[in-house]
N, C-alpha and C. Protein backbone atom coordinates (compact mmCIF):
# COMPACT_ATOMS: atom_id res chain seq x y z
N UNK A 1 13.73 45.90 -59.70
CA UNK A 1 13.34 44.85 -60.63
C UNK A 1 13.15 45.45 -62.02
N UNK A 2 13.71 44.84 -62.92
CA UNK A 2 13.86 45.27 -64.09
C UNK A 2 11.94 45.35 -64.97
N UNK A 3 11.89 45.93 -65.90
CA UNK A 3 10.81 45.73 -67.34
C UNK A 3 10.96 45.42 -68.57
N UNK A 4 10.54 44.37 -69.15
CA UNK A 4 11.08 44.42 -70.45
C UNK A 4 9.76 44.06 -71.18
N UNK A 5 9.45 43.74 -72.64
CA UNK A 5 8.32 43.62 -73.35
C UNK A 5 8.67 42.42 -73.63
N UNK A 6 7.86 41.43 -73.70
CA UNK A 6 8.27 40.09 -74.17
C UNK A 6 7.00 39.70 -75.39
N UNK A 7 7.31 38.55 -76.36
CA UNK A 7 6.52 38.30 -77.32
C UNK A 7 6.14 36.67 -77.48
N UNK A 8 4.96 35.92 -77.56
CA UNK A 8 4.96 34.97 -77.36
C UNK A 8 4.78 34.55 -79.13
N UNK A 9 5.52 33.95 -79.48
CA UNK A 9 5.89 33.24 -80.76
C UNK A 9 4.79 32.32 -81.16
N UNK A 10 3.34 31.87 -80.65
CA UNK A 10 2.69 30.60 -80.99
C UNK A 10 1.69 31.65 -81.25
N UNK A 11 1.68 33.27 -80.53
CA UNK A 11 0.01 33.68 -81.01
C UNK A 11 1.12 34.92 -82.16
N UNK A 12 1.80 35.62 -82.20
CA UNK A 12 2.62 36.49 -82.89
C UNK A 12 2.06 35.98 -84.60
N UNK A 13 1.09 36.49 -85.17
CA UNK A 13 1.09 36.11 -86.77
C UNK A 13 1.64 36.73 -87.83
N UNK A 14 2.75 37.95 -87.13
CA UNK A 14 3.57 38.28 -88.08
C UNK A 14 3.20 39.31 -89.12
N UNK A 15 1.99 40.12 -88.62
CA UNK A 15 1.32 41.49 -89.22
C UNK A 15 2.33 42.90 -89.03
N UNK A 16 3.11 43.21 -88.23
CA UNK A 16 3.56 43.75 -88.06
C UNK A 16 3.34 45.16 -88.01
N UNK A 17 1.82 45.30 -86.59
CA UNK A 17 1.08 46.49 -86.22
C UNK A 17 1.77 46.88 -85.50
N UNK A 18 3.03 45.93 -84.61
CA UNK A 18 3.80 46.53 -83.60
C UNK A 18 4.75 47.40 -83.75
N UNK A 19 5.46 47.38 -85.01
CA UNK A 19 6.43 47.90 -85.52
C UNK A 19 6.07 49.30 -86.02
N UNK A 20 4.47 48.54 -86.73
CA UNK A 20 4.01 50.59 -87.00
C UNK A 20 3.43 51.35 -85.91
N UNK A 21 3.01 50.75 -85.09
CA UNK A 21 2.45 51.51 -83.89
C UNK A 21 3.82 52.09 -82.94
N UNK A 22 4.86 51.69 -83.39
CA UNK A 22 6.26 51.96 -82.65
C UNK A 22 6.45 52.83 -83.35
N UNK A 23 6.63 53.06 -84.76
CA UNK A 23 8.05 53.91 -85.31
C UNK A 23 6.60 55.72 -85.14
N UNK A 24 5.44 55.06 -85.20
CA UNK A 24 3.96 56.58 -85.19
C UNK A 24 3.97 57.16 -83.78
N UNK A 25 4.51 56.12 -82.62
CA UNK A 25 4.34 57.06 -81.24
C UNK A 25 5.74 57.44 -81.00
N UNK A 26 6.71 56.94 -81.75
CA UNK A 26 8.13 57.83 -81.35
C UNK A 26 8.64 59.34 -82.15
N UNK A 27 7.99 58.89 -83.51
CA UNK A 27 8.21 59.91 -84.38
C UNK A 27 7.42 61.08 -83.57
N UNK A 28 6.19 61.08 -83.23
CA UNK A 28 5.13 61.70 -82.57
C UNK A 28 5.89 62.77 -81.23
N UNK A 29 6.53 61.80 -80.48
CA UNK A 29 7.78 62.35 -79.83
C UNK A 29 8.69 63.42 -79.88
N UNK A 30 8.99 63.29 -81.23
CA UNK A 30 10.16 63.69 -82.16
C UNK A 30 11.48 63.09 -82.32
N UNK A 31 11.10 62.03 -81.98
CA UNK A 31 12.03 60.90 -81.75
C UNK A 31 12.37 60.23 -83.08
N UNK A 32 13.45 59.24 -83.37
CA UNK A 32 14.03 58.79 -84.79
C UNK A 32 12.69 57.75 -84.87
N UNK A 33 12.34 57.35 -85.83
CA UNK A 33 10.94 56.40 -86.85
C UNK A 33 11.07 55.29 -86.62
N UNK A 34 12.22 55.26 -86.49
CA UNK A 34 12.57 53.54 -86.92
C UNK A 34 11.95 52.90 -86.05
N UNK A 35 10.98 51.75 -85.98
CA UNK A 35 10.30 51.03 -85.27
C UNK A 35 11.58 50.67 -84.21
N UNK A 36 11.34 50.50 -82.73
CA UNK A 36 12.16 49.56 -81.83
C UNK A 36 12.38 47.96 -81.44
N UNK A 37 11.40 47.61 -82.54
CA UNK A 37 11.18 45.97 -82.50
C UNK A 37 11.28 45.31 -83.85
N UNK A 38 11.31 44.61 -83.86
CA UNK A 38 12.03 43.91 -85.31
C UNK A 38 11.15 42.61 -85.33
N UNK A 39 9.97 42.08 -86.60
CA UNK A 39 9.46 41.15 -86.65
C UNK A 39 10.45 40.07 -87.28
N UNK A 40 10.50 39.06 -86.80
CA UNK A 40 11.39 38.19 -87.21
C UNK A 40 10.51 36.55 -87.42
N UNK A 41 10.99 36.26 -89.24
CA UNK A 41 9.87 34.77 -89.67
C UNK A 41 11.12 33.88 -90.13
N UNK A 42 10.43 33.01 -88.35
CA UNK A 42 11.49 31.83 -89.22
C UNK A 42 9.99 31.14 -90.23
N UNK A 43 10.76 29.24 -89.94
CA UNK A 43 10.23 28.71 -91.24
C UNK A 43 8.74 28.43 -90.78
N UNK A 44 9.02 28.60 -88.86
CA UNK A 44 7.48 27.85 -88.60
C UNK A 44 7.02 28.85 -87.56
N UNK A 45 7.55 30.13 -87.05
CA UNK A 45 7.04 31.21 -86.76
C UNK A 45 7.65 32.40 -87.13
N UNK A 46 6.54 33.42 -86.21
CA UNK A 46 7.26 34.47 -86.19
C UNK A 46 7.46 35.72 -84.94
N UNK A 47 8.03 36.19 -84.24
CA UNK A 47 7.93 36.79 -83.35
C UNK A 47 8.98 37.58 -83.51
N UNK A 48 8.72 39.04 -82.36
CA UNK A 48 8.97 40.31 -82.71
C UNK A 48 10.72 40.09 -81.57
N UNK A 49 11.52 40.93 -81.76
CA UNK A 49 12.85 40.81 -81.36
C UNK A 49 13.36 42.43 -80.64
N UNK A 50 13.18 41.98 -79.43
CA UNK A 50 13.38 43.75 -78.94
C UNK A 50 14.07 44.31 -77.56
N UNK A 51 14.67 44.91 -77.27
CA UNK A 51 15.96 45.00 -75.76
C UNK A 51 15.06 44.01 -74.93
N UNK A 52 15.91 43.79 -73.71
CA UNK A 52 15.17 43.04 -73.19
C UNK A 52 15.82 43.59 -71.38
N UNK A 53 16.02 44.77 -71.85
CA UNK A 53 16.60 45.90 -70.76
C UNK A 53 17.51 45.08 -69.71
N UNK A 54 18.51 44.29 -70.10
CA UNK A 54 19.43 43.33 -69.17
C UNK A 54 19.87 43.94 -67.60
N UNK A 55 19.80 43.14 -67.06
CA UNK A 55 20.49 43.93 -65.74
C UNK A 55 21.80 44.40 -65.71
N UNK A 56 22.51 43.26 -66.61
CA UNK A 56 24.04 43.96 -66.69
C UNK A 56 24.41 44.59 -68.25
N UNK A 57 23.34 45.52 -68.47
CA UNK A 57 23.58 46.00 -69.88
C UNK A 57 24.43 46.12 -70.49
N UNK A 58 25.43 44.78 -71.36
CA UNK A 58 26.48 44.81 -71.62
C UNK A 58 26.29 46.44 -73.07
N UNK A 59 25.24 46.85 -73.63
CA UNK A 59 25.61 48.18 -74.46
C UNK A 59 25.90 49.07 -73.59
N UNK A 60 25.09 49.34 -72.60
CA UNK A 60 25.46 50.34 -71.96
C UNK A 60 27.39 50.67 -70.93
N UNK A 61 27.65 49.10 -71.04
CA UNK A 61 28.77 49.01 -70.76
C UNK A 61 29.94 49.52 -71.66
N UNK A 62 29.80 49.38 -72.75
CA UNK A 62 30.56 49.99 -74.00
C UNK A 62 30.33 51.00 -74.46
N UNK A 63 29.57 51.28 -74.01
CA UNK A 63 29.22 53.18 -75.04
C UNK A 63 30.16 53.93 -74.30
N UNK A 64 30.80 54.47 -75.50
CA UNK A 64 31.89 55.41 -75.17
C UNK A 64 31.53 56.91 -74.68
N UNK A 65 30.51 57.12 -74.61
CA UNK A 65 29.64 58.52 -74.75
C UNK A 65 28.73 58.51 -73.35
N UNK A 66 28.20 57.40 -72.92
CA UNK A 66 27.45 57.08 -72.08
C UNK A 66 26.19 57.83 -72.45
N UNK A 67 25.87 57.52 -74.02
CA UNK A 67 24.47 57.49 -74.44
C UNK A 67 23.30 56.28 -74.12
N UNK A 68 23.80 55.64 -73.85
CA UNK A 68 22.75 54.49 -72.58
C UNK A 68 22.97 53.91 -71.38
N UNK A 69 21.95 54.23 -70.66
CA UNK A 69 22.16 53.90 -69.13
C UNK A 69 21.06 53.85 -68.84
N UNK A 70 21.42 52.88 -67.21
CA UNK A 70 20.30 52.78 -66.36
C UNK A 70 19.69 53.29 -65.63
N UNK A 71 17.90 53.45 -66.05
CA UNK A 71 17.76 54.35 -65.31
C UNK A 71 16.05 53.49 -65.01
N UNK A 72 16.26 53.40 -63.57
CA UNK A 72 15.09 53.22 -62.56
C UNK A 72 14.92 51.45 -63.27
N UNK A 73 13.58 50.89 -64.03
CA UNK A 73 13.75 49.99 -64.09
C UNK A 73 14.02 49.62 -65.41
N UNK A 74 14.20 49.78 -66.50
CA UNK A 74 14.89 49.96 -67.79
C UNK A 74 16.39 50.39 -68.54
N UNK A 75 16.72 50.39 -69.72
CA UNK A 75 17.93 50.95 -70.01
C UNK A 75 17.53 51.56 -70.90
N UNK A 76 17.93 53.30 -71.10
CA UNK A 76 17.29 54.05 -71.68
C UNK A 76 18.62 54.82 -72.62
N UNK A 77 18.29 55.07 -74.18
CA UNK A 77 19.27 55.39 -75.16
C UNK A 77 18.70 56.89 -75.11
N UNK A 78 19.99 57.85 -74.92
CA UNK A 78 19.84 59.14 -75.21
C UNK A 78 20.46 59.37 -76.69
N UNK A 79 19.12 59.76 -77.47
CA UNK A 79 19.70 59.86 -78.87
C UNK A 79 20.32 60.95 -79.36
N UNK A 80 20.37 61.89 -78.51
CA UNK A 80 21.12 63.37 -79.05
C UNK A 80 22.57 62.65 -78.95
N UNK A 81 22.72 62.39 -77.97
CA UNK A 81 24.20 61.59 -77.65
C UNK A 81 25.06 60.65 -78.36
N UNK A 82 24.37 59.65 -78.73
CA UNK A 82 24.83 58.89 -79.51
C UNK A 82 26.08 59.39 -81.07
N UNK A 83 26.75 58.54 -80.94
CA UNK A 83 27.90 59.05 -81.78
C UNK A 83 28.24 58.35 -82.54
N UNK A 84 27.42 56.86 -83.04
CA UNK A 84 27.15 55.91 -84.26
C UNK A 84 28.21 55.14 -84.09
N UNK A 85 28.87 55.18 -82.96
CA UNK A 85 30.16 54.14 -83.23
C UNK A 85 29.78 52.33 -83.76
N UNK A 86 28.56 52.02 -83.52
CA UNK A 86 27.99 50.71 -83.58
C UNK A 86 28.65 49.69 -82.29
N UNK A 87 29.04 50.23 -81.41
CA UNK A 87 29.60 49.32 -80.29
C UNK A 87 28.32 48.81 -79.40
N UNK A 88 27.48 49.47 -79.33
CA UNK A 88 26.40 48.70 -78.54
C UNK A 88 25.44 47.17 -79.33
N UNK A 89 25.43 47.89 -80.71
CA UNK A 89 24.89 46.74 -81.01
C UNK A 89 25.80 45.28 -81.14
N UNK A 90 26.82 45.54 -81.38
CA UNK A 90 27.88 44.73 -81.11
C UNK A 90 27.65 44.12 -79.95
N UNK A 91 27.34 44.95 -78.79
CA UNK A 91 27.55 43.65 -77.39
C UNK A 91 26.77 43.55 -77.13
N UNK A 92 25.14 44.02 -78.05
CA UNK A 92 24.18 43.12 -77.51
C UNK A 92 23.91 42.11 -77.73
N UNK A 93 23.47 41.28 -76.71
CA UNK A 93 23.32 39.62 -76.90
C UNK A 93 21.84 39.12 -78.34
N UNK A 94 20.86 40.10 -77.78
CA UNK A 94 19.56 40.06 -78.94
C UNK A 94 19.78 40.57 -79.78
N UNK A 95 20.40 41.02 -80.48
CA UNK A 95 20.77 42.18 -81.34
C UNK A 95 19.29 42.84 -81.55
N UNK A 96 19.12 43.63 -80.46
CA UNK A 96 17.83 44.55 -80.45
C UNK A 96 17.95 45.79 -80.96
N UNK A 97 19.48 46.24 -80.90
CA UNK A 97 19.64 47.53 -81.28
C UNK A 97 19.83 47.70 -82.60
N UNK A 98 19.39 48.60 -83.11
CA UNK A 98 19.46 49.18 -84.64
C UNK A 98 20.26 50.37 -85.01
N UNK A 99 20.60 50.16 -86.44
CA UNK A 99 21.52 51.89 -86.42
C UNK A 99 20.95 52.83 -87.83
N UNK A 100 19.63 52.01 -87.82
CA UNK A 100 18.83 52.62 -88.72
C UNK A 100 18.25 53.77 -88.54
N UNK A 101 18.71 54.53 -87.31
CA UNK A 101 18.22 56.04 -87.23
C UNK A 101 18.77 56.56 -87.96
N UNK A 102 18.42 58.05 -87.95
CA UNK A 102 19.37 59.32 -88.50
C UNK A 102 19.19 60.67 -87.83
N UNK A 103 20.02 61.45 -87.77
CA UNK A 103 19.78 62.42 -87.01
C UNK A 103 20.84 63.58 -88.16
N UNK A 104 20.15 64.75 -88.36
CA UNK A 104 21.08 65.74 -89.47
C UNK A 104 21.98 65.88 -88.09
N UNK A 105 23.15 66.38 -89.27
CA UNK A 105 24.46 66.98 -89.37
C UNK A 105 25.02 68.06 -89.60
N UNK A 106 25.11 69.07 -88.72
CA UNK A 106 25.31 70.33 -89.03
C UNK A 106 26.59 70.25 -89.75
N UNK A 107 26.58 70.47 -91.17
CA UNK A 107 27.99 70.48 -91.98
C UNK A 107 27.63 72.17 -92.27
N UNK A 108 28.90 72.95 -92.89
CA UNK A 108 29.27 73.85 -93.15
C UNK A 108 29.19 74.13 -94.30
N UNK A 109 28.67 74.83 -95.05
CA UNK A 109 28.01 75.02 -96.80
C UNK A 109 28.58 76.06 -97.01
N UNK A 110 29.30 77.06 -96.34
CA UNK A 110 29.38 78.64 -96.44
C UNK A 110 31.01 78.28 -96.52
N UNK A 111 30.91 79.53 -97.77
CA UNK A 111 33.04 79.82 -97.90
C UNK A 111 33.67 80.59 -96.93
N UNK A 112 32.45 81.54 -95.97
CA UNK A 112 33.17 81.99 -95.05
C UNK A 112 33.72 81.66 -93.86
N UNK A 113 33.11 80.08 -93.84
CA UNK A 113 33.70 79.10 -93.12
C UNK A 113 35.03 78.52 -93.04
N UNK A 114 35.21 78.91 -94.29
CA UNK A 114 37.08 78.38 -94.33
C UNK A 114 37.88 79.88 -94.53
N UNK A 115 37.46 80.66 -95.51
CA UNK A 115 38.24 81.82 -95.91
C UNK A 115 37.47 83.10 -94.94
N UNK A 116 38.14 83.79 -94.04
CA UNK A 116 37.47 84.80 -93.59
C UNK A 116 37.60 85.79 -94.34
N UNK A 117 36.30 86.68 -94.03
CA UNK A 117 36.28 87.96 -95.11
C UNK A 117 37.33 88.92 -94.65
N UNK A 118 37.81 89.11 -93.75
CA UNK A 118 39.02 89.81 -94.02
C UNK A 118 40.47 89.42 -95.09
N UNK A 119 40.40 88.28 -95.18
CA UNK A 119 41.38 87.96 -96.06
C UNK A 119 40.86 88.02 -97.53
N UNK A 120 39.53 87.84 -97.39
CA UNK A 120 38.82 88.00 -98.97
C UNK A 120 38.96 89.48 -99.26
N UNK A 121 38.61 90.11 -98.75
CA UNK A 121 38.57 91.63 -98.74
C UNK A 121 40.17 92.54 -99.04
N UNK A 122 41.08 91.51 -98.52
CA UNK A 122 42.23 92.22 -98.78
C UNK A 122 42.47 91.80 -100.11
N UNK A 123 42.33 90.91 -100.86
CA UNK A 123 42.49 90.57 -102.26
C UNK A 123 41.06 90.63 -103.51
N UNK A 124 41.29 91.78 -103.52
CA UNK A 124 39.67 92.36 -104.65
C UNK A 124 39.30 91.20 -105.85
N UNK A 125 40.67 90.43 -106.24
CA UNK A 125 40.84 89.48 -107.42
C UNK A 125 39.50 88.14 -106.61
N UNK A 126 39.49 87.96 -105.55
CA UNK A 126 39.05 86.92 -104.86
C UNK A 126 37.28 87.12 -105.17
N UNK A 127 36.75 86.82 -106.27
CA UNK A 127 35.50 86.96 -106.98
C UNK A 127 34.48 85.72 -106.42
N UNK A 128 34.90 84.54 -105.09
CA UNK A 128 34.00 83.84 -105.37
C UNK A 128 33.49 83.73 -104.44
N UNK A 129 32.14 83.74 -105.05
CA UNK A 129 30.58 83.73 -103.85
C UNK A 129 31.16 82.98 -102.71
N UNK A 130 30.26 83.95 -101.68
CA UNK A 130 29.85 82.98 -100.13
C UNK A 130 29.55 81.55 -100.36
N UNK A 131 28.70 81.47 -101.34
CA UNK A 131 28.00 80.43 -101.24
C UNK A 131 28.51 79.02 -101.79
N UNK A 132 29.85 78.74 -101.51
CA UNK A 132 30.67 78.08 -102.77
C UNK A 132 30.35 77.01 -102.70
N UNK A 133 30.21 76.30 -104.15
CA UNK A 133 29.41 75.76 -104.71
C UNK A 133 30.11 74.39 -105.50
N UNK A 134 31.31 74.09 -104.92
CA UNK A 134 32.32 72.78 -105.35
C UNK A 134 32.96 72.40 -104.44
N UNK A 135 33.68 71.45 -105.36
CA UNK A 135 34.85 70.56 -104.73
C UNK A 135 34.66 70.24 -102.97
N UNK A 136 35.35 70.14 -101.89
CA UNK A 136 35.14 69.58 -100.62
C UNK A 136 34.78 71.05 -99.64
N UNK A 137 34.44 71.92 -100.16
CA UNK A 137 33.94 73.25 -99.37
C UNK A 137 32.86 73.18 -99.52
N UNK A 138 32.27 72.36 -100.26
CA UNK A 138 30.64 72.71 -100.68
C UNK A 138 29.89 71.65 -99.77
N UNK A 139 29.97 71.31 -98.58
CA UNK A 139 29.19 70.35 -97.33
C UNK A 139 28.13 71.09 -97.53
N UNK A 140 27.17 69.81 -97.58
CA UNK A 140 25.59 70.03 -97.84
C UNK A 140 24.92 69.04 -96.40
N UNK A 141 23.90 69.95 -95.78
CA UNK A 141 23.63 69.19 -94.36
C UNK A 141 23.42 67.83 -95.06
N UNK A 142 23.98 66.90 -93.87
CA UNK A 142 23.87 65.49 -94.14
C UNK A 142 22.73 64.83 -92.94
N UNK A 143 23.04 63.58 -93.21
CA UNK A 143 22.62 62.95 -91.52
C UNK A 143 23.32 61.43 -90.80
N UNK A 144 23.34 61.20 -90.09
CA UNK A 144 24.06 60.67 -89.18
C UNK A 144 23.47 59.33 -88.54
N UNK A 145 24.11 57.80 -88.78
CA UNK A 145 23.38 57.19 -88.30
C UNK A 145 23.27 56.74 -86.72
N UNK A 146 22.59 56.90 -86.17
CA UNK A 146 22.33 56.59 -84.86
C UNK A 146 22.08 55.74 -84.74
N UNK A 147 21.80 54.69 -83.25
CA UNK A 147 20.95 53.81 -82.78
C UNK A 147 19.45 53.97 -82.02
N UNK A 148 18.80 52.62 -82.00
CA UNK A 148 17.76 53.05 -81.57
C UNK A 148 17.50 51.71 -81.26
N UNK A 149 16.63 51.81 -79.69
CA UNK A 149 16.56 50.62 -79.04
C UNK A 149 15.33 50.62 -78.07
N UNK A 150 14.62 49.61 -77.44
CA UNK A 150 13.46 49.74 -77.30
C UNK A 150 13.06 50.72 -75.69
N UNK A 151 12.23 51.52 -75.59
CA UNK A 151 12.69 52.43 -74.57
C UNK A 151 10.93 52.19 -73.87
N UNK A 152 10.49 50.90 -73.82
CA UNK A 152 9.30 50.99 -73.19
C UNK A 152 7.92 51.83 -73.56
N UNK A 153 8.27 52.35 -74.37
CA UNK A 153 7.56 53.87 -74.09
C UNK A 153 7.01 54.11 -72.80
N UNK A 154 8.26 54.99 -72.76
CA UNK A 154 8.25 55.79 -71.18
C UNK A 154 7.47 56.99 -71.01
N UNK A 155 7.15 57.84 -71.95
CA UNK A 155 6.41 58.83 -72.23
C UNK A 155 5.48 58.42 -72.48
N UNK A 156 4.70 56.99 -72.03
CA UNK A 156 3.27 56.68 -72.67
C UNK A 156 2.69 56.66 -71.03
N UNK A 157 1.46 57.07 -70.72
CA UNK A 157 0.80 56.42 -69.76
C UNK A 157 0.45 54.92 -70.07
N UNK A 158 0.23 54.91 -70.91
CA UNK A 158 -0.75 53.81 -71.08
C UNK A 158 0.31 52.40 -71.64
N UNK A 159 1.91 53.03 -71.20
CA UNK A 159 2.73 51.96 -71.75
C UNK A 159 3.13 51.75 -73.02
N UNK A 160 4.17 50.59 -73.45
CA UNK A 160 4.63 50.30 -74.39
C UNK A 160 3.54 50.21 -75.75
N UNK A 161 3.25 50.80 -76.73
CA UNK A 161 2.41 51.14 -77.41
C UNK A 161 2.65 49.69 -78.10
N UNK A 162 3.21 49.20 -78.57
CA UNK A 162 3.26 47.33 -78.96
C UNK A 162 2.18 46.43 -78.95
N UNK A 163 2.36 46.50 -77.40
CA UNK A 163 1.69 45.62 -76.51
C UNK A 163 0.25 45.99 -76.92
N UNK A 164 -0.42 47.63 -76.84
CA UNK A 164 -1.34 47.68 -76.97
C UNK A 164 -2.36 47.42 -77.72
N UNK A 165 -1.44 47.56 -79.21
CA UNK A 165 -1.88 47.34 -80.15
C UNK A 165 -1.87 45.79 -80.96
N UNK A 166 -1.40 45.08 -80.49
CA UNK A 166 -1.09 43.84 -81.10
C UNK A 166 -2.15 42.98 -80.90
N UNK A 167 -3.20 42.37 -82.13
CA UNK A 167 -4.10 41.95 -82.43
C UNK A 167 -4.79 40.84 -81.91
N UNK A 168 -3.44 39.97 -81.29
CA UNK A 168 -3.59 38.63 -80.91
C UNK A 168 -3.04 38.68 -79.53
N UNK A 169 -2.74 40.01 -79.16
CA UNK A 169 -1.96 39.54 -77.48
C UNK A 169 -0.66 39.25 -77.27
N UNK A 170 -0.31 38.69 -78.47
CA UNK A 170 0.87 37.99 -78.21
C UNK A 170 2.37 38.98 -77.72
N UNK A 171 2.55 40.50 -77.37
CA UNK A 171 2.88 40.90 -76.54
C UNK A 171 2.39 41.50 -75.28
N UNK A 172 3.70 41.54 -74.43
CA UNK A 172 3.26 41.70 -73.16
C UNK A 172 4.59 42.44 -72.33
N UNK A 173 4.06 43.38 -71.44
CA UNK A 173 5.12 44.09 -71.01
C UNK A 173 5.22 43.17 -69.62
N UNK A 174 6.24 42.65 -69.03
CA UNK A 174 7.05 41.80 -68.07
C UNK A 174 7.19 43.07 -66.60
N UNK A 175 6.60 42.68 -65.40
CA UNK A 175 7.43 44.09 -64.52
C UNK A 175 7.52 42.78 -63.44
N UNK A 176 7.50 43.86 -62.15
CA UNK A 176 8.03 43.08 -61.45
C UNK A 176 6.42 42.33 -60.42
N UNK A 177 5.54 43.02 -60.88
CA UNK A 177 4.15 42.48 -60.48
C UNK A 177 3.94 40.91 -61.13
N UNK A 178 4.56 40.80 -62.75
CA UNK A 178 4.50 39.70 -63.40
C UNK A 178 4.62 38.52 -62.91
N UNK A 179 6.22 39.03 -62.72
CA UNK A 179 7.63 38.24 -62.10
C UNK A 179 7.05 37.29 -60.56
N UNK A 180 6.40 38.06 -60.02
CA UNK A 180 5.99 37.68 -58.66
C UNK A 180 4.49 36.66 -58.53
N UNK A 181 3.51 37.18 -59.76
CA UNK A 181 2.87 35.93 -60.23
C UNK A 181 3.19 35.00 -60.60
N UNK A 182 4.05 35.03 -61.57
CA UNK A 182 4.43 33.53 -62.13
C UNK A 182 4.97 33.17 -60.95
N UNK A 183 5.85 33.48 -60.40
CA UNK A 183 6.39 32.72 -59.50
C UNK A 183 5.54 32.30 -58.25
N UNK A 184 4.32 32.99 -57.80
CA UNK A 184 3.63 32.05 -56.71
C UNK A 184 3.13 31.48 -57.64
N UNK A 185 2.41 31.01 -58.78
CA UNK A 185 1.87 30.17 -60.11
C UNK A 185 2.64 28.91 -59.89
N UNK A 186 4.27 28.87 -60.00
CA UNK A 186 5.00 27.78 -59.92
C UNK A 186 5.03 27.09 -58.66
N UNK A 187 4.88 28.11 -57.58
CA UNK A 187 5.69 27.37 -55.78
C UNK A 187 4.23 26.66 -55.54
N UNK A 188 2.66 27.06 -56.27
CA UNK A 188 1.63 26.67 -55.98
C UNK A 188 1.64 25.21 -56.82
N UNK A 189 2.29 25.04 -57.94
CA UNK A 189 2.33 24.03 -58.86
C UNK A 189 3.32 23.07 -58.72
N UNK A 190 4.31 23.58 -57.73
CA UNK A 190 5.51 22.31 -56.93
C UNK A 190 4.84 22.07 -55.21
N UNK A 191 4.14 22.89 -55.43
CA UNK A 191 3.68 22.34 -53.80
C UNK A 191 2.53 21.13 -54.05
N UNK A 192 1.38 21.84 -54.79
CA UNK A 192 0.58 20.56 -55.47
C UNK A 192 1.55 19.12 -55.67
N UNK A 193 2.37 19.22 -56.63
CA UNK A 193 2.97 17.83 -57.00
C UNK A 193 3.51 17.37 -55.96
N UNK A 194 4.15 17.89 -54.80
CA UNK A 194 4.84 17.42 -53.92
C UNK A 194 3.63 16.76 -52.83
N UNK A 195 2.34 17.35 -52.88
CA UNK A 195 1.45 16.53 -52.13
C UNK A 195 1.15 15.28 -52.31
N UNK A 196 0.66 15.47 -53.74
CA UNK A 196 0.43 14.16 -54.85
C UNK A 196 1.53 13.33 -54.66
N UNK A 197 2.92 13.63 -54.59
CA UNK A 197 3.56 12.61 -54.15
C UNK A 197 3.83 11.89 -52.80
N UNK A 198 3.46 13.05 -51.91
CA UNK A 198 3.23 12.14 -50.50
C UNK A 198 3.06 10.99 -49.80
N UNK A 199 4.20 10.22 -49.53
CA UNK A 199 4.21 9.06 -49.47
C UNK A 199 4.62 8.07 -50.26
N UNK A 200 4.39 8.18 -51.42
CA UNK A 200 5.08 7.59 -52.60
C UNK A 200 6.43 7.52 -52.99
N UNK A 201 7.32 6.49 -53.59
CA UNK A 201 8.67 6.90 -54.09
C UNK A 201 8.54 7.92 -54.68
N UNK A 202 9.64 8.63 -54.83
CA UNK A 202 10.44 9.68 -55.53
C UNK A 202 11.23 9.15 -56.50
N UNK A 203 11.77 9.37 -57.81
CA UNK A 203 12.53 8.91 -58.52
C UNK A 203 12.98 10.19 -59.01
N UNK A 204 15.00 10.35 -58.82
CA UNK A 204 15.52 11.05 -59.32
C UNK A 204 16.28 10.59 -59.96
């Protein structure tokens, strides 16, 4: 049975403690900042927008890299992996995923990267620094955009750090303990009505 964090839109007032309490326990990690949830205001609410760990994870279906997959009851993004193609956020249905990470780029800054010193060495005229300092030899570390998508906090005991912190309640992590309340909640609330109707027409 799957987990996902869900947000109820009528108590959600749109402070957006969830987002900082997200991007402070991942960074903490050493993980990319970028919050994993996204507050979103329409005209007459507002509530937070975040994976919703699908059973048939259509991202994880497209990643060319197989930087996300399923694992136990979630879908979990390996960010070393990731290779920015933007195909996951593409097939996600929530658009939960973001490509607002970054991760450096080992680029090459050094001339001895292209010219080896043996060939420098055989021509004494060849005067220019290691360290070259123009035109398309001169790669200066960059960084790389990644994705980033909501991962439960799996490294939390204490759970999705969101949830914990959110002022009004209005998130809540979903498992399969949930799933199994609501649902005797309902079979107890169609069995009631079906008493109450006992005996009485039915109208369908």
């Amino acid at each position: 049975m799957k987990s996902f964090v869900i947000a109820d839109p009528e108590k959600c007032i749109g402070c957006g403690t969830c987002m900082a309490a997200c991007s402070t326990v991942h960074k903490q990690q050493g993980l990319q900042s970028h919050p994993r949830l996204t507050v979103v205001k329409l005209d007459d609410a507002t509530a937070p927008v975040m994976c919703r760990h699908c059973e048939d994870a259509p991202c994880a279906t497209v990643c060319p890299v197989q930087a996300i997959t399923k694992q136990q009851d979630r879908v979990m993004l390996n960010e070393t992996l990731c290779v920015g193609c933007t195909l996951c956020a593409v097939a996600c249905p929530f658009g939960a995923i973001a490509f607002d990470g970054s991760r450096p780029v080992a680029m090459a800054n050094s001339y001895d990267t292209y010219i080896p010193s043996t060939i420098r060495s055989s021509n004494p005229s060849t005067s220019i620094p290691s360290t070259f300092g123009q035109d398309i030899l001169a790669w200066e570390p960059g960084v790389k955009s990644i994705a980033v998508k909501c991962d439960l906090c799996g490294f939390r005991e204490q759970g999705p750090a969101c949830a914990e912190v959110c002022p009004t309640q209005a998130i809540v992590l979903i498992d399969a303990a949930n799933i199994a309340k609501a649902r005797d909640i309902k079979r107890e609330c169609a069995a009631d009505s079906a008493a109450s109707a006992k005996g009485g027409a039915v109208t369908l």
